[in-house]
C-alpha atoms as a PDB file:
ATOM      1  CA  UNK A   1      19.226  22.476  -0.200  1.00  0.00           C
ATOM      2  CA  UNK A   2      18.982  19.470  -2.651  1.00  0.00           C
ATOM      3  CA  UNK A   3      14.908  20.425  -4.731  1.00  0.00           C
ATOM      4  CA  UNK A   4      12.957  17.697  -5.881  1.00  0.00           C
ATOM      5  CA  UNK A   5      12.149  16.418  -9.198  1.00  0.00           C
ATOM      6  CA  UNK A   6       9.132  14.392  -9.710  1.00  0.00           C
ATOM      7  CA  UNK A   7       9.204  12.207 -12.938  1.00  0.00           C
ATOM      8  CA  UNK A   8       6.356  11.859 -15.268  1.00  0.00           C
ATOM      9  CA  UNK A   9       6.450   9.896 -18.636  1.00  0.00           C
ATOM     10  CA  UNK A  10       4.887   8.183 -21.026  1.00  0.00           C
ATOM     11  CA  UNK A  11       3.566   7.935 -24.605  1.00  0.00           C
ATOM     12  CA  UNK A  12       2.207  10.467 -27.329  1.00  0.00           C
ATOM     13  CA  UNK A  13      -1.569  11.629 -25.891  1.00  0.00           C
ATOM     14  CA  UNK A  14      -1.755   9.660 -22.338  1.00  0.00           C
ATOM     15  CA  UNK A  15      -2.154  12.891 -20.923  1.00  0.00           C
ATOM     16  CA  UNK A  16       0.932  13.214 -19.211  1.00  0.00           C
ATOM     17  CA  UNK A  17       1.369  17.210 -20.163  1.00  0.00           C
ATOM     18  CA  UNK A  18      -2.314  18.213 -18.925  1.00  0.00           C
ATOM     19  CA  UNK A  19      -1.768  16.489 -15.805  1.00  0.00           C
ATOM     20  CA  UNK A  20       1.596  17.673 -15.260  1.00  0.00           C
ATOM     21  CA  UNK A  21       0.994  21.037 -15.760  1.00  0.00           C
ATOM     22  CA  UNK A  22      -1.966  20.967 -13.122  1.00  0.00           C
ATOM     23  CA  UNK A  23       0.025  18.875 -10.565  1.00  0.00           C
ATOM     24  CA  UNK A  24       2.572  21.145 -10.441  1.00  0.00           C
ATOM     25  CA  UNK A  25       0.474  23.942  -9.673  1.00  0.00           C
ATOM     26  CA  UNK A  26      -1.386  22.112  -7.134  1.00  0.00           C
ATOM     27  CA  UNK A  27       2.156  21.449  -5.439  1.00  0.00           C
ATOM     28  CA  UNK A  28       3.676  24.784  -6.187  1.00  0.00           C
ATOM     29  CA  UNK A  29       6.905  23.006  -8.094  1.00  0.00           C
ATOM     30  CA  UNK A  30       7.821  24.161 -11.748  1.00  0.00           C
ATOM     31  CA  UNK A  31       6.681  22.868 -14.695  1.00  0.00           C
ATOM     32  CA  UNK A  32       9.281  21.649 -17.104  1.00  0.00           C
ATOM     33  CA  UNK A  33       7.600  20.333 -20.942  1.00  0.00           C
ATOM     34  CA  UNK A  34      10.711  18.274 -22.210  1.00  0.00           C
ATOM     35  CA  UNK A  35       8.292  18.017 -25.386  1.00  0.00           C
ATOM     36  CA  UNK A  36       8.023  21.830 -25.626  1.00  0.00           C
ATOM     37  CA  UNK A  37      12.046  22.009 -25.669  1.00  0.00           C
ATOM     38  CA  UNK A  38      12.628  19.434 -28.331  1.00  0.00           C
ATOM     39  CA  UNK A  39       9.623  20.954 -30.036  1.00  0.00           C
ATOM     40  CA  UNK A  40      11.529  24.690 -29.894  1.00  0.00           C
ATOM     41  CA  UNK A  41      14.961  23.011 -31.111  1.00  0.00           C
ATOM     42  CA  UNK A  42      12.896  21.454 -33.953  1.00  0.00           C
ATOM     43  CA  UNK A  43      11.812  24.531 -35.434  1.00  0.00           C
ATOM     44  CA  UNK A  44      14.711  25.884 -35.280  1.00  0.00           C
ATOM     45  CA  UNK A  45      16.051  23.374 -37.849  1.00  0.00           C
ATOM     46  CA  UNK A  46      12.681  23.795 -39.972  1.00  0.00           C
ATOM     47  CA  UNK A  47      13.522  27.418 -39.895  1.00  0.00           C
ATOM     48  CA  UNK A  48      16.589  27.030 -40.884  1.00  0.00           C
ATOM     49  CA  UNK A  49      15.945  24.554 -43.915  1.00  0.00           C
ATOM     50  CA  UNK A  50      18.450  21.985 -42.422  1.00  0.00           C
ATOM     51  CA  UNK A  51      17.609  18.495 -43.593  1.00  0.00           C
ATOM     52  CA  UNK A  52      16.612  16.129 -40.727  1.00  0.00           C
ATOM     53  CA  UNK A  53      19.501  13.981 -41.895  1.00  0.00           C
ATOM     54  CA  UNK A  54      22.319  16.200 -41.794  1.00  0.00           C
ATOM     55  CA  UNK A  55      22.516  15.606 -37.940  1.00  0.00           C
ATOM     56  CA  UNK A  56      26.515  17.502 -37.665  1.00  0.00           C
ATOM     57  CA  UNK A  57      24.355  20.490 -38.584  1.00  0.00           C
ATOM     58  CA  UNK A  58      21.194  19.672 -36.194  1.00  0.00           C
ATOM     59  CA  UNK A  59      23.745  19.159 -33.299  1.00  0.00           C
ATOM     60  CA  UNK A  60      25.524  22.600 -34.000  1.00  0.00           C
ATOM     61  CA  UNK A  61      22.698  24.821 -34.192  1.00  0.00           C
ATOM     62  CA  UNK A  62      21.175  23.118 -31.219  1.00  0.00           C
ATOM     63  CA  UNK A  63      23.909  23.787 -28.981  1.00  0.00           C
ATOM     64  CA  UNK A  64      23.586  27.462 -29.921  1.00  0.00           C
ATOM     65  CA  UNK A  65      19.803  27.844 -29.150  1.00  0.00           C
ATOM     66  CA  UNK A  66      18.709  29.670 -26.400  1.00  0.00           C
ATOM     67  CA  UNK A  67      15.741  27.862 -24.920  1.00  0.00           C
ATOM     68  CA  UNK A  68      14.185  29.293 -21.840  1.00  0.00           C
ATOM     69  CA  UNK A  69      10.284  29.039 -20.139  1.00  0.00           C
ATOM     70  CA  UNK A  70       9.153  32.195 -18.848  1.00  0.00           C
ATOM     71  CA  UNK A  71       5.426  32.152 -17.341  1.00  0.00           C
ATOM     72  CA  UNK A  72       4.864  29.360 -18.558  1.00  0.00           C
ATOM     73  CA  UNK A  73       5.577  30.055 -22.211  1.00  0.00           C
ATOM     74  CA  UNK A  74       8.550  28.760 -24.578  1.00  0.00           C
ATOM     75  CA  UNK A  75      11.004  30.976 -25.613  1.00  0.00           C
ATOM     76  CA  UNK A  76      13.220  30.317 -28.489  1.00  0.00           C
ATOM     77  CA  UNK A  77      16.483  32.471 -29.120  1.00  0.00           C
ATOM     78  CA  UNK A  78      14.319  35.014 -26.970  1.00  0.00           C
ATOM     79  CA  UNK A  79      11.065  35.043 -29.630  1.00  0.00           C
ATOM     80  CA  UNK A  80       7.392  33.221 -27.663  1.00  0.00           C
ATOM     81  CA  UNK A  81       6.937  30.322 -29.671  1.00  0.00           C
ATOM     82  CA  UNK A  82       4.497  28.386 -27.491  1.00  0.00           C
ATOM     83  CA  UNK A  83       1.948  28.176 -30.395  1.00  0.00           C
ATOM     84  CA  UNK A  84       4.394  27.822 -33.426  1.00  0.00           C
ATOM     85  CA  UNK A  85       6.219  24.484 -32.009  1.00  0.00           C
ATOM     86  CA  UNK A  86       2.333  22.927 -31.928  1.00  0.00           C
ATOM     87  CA  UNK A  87       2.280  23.131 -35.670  1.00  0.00           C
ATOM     88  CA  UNK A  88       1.515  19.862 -38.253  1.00  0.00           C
ATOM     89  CA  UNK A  89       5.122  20.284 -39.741  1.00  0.00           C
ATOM     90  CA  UNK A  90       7.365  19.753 -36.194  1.00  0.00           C
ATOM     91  CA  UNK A  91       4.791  17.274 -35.050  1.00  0.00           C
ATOM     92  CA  UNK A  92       5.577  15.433 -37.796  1.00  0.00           C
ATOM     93  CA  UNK A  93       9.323  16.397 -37.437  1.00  0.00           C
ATOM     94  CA  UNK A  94      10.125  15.934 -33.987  1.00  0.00           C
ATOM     95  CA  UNK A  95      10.600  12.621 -33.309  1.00  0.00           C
ATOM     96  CA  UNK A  96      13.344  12.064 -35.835  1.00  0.00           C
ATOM     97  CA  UNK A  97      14.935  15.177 -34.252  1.00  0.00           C
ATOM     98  CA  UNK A  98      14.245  13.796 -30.487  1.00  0.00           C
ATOM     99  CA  UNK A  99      16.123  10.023 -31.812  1.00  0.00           C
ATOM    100  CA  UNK A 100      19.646  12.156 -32.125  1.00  0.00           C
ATOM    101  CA  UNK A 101      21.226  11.284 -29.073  1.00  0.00           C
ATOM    102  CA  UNK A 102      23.759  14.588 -28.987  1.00  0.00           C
ATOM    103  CA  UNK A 103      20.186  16.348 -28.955  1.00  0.00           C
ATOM    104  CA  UNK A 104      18.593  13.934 -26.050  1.00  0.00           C
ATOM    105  CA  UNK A 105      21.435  15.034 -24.344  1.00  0.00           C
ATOM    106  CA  UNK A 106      21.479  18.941 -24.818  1.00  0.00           C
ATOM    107  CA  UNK A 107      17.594  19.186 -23.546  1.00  0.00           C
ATOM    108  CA  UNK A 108      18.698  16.792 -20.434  1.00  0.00           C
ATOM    109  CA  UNK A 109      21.252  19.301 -19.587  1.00  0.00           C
ATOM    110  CA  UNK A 110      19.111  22.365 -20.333  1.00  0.00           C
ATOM    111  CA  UNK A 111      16.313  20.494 -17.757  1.00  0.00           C
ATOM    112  CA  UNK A 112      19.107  19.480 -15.237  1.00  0.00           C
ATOM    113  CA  UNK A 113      20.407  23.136 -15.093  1.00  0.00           C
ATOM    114  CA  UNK A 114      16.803  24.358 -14.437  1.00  0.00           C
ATOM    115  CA  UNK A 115      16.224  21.631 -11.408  1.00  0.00           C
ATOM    116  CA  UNK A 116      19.107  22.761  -9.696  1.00  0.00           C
ATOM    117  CA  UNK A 117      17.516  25.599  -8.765  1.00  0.00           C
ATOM    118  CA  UNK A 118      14.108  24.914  -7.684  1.00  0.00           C
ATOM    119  CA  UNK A 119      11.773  21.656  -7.213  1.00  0.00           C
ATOM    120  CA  UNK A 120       9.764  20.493 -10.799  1.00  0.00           C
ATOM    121  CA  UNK A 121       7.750  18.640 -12.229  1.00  0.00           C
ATOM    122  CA  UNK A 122       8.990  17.022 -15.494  1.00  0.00           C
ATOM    123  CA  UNK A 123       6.872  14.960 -18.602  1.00  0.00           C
ATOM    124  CA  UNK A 124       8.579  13.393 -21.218  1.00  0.00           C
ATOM    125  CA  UNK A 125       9.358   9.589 -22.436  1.00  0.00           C
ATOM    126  CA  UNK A 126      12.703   9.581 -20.726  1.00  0.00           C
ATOM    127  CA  UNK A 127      12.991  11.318 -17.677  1.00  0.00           C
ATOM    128  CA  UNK A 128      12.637   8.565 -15.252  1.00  0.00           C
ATOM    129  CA  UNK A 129      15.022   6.759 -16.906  1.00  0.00           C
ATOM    130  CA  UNK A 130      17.505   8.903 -18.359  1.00  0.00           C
ATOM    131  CA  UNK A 131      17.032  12.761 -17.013  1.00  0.00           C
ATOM    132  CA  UNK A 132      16.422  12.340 -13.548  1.00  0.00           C
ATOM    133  CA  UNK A 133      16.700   8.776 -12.457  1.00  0.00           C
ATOM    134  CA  UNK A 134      17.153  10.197  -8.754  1.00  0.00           C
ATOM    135  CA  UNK A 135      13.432  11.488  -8.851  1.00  0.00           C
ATOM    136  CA  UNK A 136      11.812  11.720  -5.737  1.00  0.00           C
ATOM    137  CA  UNK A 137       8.833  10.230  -7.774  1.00  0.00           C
ATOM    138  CA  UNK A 138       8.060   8.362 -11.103  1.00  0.00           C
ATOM    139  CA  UNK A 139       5.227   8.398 -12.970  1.00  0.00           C
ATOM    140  CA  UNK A 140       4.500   6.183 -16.268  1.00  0.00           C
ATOM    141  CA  UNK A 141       1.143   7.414 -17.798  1.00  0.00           C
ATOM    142  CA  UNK A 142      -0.636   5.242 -20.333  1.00  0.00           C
ATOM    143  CA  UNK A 143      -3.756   4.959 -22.440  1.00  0.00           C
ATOM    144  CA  UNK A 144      -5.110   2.606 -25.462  1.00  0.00           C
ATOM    145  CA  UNK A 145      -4.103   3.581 -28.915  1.00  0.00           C
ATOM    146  CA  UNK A 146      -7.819   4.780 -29.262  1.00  0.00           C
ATOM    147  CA  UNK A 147      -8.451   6.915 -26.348  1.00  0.00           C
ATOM    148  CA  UNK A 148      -4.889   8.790 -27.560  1.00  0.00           C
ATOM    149  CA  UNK A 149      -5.827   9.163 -30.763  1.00  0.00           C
ATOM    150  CA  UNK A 150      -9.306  10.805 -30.169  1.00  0.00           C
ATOM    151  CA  UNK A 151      -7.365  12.881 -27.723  1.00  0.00           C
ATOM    152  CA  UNK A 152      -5.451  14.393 -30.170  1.00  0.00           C
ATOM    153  CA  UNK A 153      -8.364  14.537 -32.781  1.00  0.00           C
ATOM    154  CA  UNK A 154     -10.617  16.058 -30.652  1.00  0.00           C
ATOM    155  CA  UNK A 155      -7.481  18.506 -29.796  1.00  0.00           C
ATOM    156  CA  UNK A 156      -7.366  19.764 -33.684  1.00  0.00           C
ATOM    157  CA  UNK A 157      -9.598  22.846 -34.479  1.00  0.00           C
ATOM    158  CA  UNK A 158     -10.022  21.996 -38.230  1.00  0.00           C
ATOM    159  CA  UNK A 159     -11.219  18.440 -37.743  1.00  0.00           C
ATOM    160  CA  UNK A 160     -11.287  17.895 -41.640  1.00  0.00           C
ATOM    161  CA  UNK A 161      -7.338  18.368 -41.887  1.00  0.00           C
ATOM    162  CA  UNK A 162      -6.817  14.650 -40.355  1.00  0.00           C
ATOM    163  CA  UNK A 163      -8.994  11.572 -39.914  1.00  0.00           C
ATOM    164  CA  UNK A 164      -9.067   9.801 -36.291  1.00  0.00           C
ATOM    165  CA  UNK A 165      -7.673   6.713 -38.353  1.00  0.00           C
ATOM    166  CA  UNK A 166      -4.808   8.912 -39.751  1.00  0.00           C
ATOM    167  CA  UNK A 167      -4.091  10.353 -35.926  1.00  0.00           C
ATOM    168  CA  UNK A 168      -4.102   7.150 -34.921  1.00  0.00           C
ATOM    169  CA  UNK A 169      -1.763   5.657 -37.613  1.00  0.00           C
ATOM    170  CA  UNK A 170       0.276   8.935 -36.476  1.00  0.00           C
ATOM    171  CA  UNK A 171       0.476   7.569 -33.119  1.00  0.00           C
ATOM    172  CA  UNK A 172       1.317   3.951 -33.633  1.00  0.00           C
ATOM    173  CA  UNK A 173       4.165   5.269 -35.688  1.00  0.00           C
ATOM    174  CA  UNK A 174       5.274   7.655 -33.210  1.00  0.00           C
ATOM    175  CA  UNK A 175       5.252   5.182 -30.331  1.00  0.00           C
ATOM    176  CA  UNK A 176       7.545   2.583 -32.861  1.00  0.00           C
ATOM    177  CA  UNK A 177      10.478   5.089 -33.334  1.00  0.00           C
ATOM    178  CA  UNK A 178       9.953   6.112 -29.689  1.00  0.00           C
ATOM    179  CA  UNK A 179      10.126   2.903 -28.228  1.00  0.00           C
ATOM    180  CA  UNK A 180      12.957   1.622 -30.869  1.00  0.00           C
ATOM    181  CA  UNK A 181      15.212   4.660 -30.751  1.00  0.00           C
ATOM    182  CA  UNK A 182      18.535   3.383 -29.577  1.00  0.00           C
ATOM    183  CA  UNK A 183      19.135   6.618 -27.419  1.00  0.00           C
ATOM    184  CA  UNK A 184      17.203   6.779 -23.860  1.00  0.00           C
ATOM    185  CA  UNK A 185      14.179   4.925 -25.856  1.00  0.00           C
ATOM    186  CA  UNK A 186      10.464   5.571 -24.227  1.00  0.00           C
ATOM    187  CA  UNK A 187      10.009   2.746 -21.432  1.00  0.00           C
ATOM    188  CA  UNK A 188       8.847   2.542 -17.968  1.00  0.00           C
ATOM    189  CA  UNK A 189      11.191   3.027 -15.158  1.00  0.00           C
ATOM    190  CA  UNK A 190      11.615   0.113 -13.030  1.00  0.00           C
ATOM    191  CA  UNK A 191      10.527   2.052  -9.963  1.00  0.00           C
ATOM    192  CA  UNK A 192       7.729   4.177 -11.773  1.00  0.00           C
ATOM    193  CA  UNK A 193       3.971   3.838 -10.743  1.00  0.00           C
ATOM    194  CA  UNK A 194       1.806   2.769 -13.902  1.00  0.00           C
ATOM    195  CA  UNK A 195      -1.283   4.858 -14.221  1.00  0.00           C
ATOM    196  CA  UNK A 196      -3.708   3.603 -16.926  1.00  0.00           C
ATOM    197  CA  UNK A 197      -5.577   7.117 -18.085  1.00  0.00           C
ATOM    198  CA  UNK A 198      -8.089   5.275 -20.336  1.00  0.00           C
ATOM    199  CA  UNK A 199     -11.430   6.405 -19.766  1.00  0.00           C
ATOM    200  CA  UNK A 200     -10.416   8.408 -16.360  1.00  0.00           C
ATOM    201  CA  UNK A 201     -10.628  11.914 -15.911  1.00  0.00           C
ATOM    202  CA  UNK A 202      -7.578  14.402 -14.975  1.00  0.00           C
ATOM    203  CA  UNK A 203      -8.575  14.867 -11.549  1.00  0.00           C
ATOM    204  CA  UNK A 204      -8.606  10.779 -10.680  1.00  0.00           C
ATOM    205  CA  UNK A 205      -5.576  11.045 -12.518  1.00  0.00           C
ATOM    206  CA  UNK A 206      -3.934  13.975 -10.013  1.00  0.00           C
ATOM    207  CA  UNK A 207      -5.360  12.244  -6.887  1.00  0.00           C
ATOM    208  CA  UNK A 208      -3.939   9.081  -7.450  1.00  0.00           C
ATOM    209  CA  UNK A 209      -0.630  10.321  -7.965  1.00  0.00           C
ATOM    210  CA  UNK A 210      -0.585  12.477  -5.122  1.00  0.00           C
ATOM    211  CA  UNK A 211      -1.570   9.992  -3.149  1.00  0.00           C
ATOM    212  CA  UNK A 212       1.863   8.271  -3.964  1.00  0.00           C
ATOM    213  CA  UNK A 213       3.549  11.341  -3.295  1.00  0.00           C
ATOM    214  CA  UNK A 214       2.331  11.043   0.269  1.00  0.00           C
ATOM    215  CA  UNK A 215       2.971   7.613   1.150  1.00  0.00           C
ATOM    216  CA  UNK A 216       6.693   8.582   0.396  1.00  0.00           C
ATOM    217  CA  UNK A 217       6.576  11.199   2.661  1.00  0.00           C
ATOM    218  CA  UNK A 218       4.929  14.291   0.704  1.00  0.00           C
ATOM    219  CA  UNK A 219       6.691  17.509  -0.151  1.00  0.00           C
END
């Protein structure tokens, strides 16, 4: 039985994760958050004190990381760590971690392994392109700097730790190294759907994509 794979990617705060991780409950497939694995491989080099430059390091102790999702949550080396990989320090970390392409690679391989097995859903900036360019479907979610950035603001609980104009900076510099990285570098897939999220709410979001998922024949 070859599963399915349904491809969803996009940019820092387009809301690809939210709507992911309802679609793939309303379709009964599995959730994969690439983000969430190169978020658990990051703190496990921020644990570890490893500079983000000593990439022979980074590469070693990646390979030996156990990285699973049970229920939903992230395990690292068999410890929950669903709430530690959101903090300030590996947001600000992971992206230099994620341009290593040894590391791109590794959480491909991890997400590959875990589609062989049953049908997912999968958000990231490269899985159309890179990960699974056989997906059944392909998604590229967007939204204006703006609406992203008072996404994430209004996502913070202390809102006097950051500025919208610093989250927004944040962004703009996350979306340069993503789109610049020489390894599997964020773009849209030639056969992906563009979905503009600006000012729409997740459920037009979810309809409109599984509307595409029935004109090519539904699951």
């Amino acid at each position: 039985m070859k599963f399915k794979a349904i491809a969803i990617d996009g940019p820092a705060g387009a809301g690809k994760s939210t709507v992911a991780k309802i679609l793939s409950k309303k379709i009964g497939f599995t959730y994969i958050d690439s983000g969430a694995l190169f978020r658990a491989i990051t703190l496990k080099i921020l644990k570890l004190g490893i500079d983000v430059n000593d990439v022979d390091n980074i590469i070693k102790h990646a390979k030996n990381a156990k990285v699973d999702f049970i229920e939903n949550s992230i395990y690292l080396d068999g410890i929950d760590v669903s709430k530690e990989i959101r903090d300030d320090i590996v947001n600000k970390t992971v992206s230099y971690i994620a341009m290593i392409p040894e590391i791109r690679e590794i959480i491909a391989n991890i997400q590959r392994e875990i589609a062989k097995t049953k049908n997912v859903v999968v958000d990231g900036r490269d899985i159309g392109t890179t990960v699974f360019p056989d997906a059944f479907a392909k998604f590229f979610l967007t939204a204006s700097v703006d609406e992203r950035a008072r996404r994430r603001y209004n996502q913070y609980l202390d809102k006097t730790k950051y500025s919208l104009e610093d989250i927004k900076n944040q962004i703009i510099h996350r979306d340069y190294i993503d789109s610049n990285r020489e390894s599997s570098p964020l773009k849209q897939a030639d056969d992906a759907i563009l979905i503009d999220t600006t000012n729409r709410s997740i459920d037009e979001v979810i309809e409109e994509i599984l509307y595409h998922i029935f004109i090519k024949g539904g699951i």
